[in-house]
Protein backbone atom coordinates (compact mmCIF):
# COMPACT_ATOMS: atom_id res chain seq x y z
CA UNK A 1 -17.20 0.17 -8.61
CA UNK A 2 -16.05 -2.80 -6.29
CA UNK A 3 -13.79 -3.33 -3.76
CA UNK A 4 -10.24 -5.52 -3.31
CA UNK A 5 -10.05 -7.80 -0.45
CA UNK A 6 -5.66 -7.94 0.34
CA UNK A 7 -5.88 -11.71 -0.20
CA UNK A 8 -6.78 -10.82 -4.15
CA UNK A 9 -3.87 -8.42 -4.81
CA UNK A 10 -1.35 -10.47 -2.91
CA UNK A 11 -2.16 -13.60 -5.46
CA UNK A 12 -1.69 -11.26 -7.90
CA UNK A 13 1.44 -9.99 -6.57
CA UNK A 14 3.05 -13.54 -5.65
CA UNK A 15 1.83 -15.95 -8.21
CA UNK A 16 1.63 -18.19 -4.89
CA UNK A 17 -1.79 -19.96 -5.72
CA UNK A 18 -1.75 -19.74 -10.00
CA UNK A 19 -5.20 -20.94 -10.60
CA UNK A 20 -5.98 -18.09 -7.88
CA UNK A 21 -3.64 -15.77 -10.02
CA UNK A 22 -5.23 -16.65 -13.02
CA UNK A 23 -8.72 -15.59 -12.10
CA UNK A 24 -7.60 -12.13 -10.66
CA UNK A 25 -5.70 -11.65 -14.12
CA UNK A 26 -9.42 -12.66 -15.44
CA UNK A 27 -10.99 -9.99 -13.05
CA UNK A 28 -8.24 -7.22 -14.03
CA UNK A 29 -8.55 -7.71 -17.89
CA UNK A 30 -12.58 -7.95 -17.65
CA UNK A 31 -13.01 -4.89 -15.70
CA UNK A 32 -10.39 -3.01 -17.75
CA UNK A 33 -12.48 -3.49 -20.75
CA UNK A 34 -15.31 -2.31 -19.34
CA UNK A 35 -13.23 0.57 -18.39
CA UNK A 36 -14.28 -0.05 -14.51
CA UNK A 37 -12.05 0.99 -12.18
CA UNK A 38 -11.72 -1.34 -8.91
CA UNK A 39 -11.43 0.39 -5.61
CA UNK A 40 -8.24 -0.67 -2.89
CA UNK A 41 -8.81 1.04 0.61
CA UNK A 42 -6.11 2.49 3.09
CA UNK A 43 -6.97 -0.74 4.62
CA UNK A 44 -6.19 -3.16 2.26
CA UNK A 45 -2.84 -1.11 1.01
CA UNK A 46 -1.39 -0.96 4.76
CA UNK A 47 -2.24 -5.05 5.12
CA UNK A 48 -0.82 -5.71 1.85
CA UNK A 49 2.66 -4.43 3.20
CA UNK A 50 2.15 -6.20 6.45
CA UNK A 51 1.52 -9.60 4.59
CA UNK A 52 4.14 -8.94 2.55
CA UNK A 53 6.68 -8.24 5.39
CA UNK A 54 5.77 -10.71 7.94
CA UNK A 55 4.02 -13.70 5.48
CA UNK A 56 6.47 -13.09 2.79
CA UNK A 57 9.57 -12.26 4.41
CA UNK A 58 9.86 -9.09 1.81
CA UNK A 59 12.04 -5.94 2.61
CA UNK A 60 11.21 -2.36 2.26
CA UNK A 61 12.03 -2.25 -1.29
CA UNK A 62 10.62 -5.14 -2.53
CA UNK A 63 7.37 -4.30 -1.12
CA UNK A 64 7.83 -0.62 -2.85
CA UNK A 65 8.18 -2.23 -5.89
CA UNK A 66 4.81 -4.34 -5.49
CA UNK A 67 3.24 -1.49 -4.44
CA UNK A 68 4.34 0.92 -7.49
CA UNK A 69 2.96 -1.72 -9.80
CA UNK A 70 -0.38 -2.39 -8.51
CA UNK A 71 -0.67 2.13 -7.92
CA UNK A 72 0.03 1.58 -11.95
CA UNK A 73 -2.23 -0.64 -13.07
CA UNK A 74 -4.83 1.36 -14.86
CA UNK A 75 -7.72 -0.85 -13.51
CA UNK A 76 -7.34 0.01 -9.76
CA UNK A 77 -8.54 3.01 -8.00
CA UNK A 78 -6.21 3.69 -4.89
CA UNK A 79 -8.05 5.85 -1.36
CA UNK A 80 -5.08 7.94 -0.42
CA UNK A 81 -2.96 7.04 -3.85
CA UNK A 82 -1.35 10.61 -3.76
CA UNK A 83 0.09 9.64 -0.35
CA UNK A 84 0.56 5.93 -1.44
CA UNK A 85 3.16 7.52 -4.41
CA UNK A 86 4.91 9.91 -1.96
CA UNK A 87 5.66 7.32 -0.10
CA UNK A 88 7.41 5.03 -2.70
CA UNK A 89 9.37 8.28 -3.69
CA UNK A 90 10.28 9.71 -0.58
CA UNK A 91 11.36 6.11 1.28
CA UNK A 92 12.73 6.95 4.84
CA UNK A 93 14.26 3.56 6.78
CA UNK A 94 12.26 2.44 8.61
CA UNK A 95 8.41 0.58 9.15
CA UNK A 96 6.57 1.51 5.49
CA UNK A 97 2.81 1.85 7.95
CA UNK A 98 4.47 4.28 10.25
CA UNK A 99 5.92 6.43 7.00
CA UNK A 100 2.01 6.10 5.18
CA UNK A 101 0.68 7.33 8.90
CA UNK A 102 2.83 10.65 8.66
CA UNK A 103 2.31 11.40 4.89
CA UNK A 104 -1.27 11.11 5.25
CA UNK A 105 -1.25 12.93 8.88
CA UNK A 106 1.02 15.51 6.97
CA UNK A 107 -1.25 15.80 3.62
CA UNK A 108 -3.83 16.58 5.69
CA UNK A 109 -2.47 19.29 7.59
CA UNK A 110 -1.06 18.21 10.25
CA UNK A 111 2.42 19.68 11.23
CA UNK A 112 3.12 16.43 13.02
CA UNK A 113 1.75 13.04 13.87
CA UNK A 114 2.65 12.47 17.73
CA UNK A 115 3.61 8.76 18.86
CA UNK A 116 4.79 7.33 21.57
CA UNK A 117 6.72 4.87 19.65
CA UNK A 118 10.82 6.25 19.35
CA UNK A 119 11.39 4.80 16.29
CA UNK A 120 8.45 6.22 14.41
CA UNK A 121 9.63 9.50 16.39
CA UNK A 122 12.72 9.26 14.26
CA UNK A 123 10.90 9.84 10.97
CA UNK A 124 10.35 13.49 10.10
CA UNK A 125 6.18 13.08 10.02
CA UNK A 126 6.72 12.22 13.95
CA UNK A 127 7.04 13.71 17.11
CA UNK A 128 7.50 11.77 20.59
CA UNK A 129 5.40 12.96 23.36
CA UNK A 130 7.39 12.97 26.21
């Protein structure tokens, strides 16, 4: 198996570079008929909704929706994807890395994730310390 780098599944998200596009298309199809599954960290998944945010200008939905298709493309192999799919089910306002930081804290046993930050505190994964 071999890793994505963000940059490779945001040209496939965007279309922004298409001869870039066109050879991750290449890379998806190839590896799909080898029936190879390509691996997409934490990592990678949390900077793919930062780029999208703050490069792309994308809301909370939009980014969602980017992120539901790549989690079902059949040729991608997600670390965390049951947490990755809670969170595009169970959307709460606010920052999409602070949600993905309490499902994961939560899936893992934790009763709470404790933050400093108040409007992370807000979300029901969170706790302020005080």
């Amino acid at each position: 198996m071999k890793g994505l780098d963000t940059n490779i599944l945001i040209r496939y998200i965007t279309c922004d570079d298409e001869s870039q596009a066109k050879k991750v298309k290449k890379l998806f199809k190839e590896n799909e008929s080898l029936n190879e599954k390509l691996f997409v960290s934490l990592a990678v998944s949390l900077e793919i909704m930062w780029v999208l945010e703050s490069g792309y200008g994308l809301k909370n939905d939009d980014i969602i929706d980017s992120l539901k298709k790549l989690i079902g493309l059949s040729v991608l192999k997600f670390e965390h994807e049951s947490s990755l799919l809670e969170l595009t089910i169970n959307l709460e306002k606010g920052d999409l890395s602070d949600q993905l930081i309490g499902i994961i804290g939560k899936s893992s046993g934790c009763s709470s994730t404790i933050t400093f930050d108040k409007a992370a505190s807000k979300l029901e994964t969170f706790e302020l310390l005080k």
